[in-house]
N, C-alpha and C. Protein backbone atom coordinates (compact mmCIF):
# COMPACT_ATOMS: atom_id res chain seq x y z
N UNK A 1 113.33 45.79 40.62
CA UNK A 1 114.71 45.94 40.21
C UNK A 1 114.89 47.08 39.20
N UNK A 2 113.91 47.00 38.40
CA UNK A 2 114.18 48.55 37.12
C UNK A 2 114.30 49.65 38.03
N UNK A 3 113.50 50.16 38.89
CA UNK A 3 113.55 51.17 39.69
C UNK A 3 115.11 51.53 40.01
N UNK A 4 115.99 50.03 40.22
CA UNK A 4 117.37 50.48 40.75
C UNK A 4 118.15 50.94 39.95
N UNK A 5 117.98 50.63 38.63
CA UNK A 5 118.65 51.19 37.26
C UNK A 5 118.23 52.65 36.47
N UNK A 6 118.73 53.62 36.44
CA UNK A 6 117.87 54.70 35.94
C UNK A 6 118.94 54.96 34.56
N UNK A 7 118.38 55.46 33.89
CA UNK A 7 119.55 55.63 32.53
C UNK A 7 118.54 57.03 31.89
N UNK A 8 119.52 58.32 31.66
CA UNK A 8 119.23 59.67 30.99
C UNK A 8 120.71 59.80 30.56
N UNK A 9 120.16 60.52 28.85
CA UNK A 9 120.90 61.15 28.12
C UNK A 9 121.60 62.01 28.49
N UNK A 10 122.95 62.63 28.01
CA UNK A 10 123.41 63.84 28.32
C UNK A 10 124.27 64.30 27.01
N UNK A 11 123.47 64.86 26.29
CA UNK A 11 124.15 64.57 25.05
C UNK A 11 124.07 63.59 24.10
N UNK A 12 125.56 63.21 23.73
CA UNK A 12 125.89 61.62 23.46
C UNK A 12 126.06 60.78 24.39
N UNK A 13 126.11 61.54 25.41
CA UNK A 13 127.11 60.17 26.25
C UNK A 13 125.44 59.45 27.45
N UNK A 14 125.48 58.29 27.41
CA UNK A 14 124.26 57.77 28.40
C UNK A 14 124.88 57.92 29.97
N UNK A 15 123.94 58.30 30.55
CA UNK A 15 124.68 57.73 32.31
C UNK A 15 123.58 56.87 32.99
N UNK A 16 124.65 55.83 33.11
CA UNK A 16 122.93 54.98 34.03
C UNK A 16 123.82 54.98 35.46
N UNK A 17 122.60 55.43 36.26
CA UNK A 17 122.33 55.36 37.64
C UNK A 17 122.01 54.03 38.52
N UNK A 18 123.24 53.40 38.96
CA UNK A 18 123.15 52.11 39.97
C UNK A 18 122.63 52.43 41.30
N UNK A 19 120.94 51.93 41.95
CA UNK A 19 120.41 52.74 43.17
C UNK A 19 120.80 51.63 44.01
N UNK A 20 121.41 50.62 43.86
CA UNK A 20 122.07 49.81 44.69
C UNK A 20 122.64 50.02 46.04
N UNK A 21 122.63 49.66 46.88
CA UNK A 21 123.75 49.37 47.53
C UNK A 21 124.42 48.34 48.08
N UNK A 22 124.18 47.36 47.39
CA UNK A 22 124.93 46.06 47.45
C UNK A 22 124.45 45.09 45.87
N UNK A 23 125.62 45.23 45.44
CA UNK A 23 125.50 44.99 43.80
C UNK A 23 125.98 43.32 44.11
N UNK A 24 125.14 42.11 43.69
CA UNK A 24 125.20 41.16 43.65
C UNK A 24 124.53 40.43 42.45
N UNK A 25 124.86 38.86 42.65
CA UNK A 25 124.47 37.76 41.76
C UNK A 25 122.58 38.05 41.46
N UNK A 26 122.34 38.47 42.05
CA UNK A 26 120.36 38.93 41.82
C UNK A 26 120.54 40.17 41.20
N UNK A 27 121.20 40.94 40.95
CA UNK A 27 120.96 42.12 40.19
C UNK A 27 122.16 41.93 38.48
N UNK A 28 123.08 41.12 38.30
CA UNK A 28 124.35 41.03 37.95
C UNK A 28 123.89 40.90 36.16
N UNK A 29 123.03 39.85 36.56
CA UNK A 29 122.16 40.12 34.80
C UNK A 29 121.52 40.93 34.32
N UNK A 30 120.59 41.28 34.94
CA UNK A 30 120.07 42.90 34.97
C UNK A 30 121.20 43.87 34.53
N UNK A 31 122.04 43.78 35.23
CA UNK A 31 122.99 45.09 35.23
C UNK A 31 123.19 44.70 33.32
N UNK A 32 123.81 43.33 32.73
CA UNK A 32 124.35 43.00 31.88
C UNK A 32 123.74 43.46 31.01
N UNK A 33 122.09 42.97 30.98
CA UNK A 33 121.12 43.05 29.91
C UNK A 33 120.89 44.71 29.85
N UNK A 34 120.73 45.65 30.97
CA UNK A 34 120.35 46.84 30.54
C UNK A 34 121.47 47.49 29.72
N UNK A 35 123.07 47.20 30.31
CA UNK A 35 123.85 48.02 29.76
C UNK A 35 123.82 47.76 28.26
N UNK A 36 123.87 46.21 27.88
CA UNK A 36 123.87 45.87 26.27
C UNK A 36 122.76 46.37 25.42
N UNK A 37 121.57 46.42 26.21
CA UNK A 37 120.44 47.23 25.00
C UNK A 37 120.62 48.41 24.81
N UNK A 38 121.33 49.42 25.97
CA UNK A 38 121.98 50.83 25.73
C UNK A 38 123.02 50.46 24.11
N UNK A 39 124.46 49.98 24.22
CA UNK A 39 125.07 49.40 23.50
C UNK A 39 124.40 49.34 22.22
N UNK A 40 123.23 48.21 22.49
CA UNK A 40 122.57 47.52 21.42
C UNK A 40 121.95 49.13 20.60
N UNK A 41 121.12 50.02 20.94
CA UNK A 41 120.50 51.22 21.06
C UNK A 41 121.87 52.36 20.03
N UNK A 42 122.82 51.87 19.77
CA UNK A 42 123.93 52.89 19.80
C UNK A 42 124.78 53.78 20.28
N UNK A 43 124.68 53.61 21.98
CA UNK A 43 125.39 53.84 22.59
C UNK A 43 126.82 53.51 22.62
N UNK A 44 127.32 54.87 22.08
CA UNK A 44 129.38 54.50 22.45
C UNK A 44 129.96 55.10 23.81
N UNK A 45 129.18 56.10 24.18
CA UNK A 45 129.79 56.39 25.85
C UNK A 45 128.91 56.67 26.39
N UNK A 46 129.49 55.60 27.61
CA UNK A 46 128.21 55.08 28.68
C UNK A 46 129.25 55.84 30.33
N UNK A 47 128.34 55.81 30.75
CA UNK A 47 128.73 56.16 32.07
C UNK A 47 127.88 55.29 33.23
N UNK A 48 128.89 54.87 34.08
CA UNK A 48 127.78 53.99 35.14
C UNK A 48 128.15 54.73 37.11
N UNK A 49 127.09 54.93 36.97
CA UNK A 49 127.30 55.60 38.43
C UNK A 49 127.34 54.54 39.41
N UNK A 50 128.05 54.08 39.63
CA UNK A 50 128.68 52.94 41.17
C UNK A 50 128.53 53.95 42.49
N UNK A 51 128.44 55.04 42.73
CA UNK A 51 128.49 55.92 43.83
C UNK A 51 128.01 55.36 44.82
N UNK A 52 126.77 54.91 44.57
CA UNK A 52 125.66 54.30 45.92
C UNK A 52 125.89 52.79 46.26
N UNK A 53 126.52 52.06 45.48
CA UNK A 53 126.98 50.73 45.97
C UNK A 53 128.01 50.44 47.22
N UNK A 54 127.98 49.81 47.97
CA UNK A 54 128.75 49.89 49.02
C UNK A 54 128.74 48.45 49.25
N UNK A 55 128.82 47.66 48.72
CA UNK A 55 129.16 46.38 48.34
C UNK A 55 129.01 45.83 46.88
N UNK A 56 129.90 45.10 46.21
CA UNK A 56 130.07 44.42 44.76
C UNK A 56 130.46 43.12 45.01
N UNK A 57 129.68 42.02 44.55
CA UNK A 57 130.48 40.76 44.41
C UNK A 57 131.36 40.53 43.16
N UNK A 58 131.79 39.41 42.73
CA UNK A 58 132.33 39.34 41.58
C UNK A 58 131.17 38.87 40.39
N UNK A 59 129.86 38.57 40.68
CA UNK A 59 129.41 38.36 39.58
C UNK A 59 129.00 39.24 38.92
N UNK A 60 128.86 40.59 39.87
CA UNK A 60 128.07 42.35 39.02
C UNK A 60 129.55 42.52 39.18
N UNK A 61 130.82 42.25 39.06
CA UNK A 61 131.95 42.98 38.46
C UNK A 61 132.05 42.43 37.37
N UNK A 62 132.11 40.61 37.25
CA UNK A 62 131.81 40.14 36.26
C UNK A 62 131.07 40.90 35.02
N UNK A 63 129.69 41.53 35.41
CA UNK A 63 128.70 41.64 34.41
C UNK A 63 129.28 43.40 34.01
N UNK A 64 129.85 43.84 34.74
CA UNK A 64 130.31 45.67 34.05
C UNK A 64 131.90 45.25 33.41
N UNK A 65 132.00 44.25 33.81
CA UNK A 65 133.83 43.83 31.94
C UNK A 65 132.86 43.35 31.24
N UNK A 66 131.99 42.20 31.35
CA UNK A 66 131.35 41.90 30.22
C UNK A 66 130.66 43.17 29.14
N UNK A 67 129.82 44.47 30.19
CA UNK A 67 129.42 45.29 29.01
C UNK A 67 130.66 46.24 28.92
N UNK A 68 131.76 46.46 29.45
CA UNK A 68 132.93 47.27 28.90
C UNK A 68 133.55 46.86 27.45
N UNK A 69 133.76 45.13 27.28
CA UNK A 69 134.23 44.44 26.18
C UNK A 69 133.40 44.62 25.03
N UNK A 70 132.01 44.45 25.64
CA UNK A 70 131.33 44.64 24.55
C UNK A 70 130.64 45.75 24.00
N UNK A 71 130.66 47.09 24.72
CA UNK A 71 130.54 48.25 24.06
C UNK A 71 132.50 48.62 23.58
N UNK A 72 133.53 48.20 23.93
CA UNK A 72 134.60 48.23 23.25
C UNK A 72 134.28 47.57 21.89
N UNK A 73 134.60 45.83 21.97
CA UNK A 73 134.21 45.87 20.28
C UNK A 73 132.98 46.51 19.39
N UNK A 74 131.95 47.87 19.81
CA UNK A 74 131.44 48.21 19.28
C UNK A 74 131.84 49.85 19.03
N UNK A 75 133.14 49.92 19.60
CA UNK A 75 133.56 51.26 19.53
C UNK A 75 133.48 52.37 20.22
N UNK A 76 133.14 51.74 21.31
CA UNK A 76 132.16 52.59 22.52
C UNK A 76 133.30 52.19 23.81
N UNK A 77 133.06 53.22 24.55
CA UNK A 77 133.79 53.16 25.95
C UNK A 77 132.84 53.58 27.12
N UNK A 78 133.57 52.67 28.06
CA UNK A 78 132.28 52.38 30.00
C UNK A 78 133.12 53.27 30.80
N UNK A 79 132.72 54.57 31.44
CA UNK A 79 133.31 54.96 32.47
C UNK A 79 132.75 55.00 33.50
N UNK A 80 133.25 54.32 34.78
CA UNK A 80 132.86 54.44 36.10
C UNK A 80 132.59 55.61 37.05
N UNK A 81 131.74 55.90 37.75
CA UNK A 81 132.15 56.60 38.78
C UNK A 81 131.67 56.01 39.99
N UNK A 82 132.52 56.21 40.91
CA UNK A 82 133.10 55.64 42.01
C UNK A 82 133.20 56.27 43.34
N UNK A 83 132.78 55.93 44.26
CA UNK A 83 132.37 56.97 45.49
C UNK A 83 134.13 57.26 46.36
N UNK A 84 133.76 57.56 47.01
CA UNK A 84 135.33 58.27 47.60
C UNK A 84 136.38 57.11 48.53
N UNK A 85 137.67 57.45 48.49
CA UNK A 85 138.35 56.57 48.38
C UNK A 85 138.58 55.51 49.32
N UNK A 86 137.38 56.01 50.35
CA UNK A 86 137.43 55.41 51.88
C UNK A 86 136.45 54.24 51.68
N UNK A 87 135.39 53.83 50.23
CA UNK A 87 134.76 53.07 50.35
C UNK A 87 135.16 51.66 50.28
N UNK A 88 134.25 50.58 50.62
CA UNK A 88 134.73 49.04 50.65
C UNK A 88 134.77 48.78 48.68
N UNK A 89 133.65 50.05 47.65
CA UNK A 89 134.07 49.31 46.18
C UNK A 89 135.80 50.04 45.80
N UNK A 90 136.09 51.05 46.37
CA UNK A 90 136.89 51.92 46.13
C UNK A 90 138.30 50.44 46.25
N UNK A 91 138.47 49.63 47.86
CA UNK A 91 139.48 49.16 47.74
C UNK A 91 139.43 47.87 47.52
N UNK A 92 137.97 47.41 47.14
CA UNK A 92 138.03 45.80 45.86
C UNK A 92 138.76 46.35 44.28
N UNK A 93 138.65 47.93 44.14
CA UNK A 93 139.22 47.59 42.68
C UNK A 93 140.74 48.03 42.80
N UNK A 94 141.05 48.95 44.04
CA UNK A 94 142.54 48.78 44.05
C UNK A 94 142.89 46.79 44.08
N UNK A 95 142.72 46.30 45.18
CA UNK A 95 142.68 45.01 45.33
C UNK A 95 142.68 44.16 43.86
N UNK A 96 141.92 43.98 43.26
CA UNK A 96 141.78 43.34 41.87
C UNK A 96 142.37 44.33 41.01
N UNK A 97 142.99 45.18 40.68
CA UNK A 97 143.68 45.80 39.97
C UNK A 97 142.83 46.55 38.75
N UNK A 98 141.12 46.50 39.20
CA UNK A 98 140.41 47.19 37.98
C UNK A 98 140.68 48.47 37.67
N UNK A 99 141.40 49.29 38.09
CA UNK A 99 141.48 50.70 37.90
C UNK A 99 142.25 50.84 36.66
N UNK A 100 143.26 49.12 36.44
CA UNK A 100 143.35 49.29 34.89
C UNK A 100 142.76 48.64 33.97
N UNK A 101 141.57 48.03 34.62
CA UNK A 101 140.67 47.78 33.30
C UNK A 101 139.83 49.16 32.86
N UNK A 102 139.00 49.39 33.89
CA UNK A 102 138.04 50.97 34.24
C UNK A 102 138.47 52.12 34.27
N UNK A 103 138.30 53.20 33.50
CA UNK A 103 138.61 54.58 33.43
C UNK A 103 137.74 54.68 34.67
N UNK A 104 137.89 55.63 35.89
CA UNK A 104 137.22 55.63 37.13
C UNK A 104 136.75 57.29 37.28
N UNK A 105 136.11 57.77 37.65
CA UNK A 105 135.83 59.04 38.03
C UNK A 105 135.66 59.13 39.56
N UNK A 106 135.79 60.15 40.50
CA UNK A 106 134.73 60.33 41.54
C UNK A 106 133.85 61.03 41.73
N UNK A 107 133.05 61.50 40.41
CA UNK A 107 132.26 62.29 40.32
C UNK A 107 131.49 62.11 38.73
N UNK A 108 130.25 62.35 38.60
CA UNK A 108 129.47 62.47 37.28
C UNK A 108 130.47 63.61 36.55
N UNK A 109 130.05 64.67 36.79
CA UNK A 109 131.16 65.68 36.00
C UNK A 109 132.44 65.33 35.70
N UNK A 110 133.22 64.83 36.16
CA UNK A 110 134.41 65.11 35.76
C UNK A 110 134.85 63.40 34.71
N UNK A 111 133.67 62.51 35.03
CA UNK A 111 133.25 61.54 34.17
C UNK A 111 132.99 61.98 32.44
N UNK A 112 131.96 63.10 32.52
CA UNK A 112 131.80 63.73 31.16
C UNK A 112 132.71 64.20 30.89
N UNK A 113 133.59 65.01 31.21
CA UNK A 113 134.90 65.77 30.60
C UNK A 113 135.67 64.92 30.38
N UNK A 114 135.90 63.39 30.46
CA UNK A 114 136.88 62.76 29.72
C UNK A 114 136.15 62.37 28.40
N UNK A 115 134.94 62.26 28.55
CA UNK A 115 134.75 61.57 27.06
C UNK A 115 135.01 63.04 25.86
């Protein structure tokens, strides 16, 4: 499972790499625990690459609000990026309305230029 998580600096801002492609209840804590030791580490802007997922249940959506809230109360902000608009994660978060929980990108670059 570490293999599926990759996390490099860019700057300040962390980007971890989801090698997923079907983000579920077996990866969902994982996802939780790596993002919070980033967090924990001093991380305030994180970036999470969703690109390669092509399925999400609700318990790994569950686990990316859980580390959004909690790098928020630490002063820190989670930005997504998100593969193109034709994908099945693209219209679970129109569907659930996350696009206003999640600042969204479709791309790494243009992810860094908001922070």
């Amino acid at each position: 499972m570490h293999q599926d998580f990759e996390y490099k600096k860019l700057g300040e801002i962390a980007i971890v790499d989801i090698n997923l492609q079907s983000a579920t209840l077996e990866s969902a804590q994982f996802c939780k625990d790596f993002i919070s030791g980033l967090i924990s580490n001093g991380n305030k802007k994180i970036i999470v690459n969703c690109s390669h997922i092509m399925f999400m249940d609700s318990t790994f959506l569950g686990a990316l609000v859980f580390s959004l809230k909690r790098s928020a109360s630490n002063g820190g902000d989670i930005r997504l990026v998100l593969s193109t608009v034709d994908s099945p994660i693209w219209t679970m978060f129109e569907t659930t309305r996350m696009f206003k929980v999640f600042k969204t990108f479709p791309d790494i670059g243009s992810a860094v230029k908001s922070f």
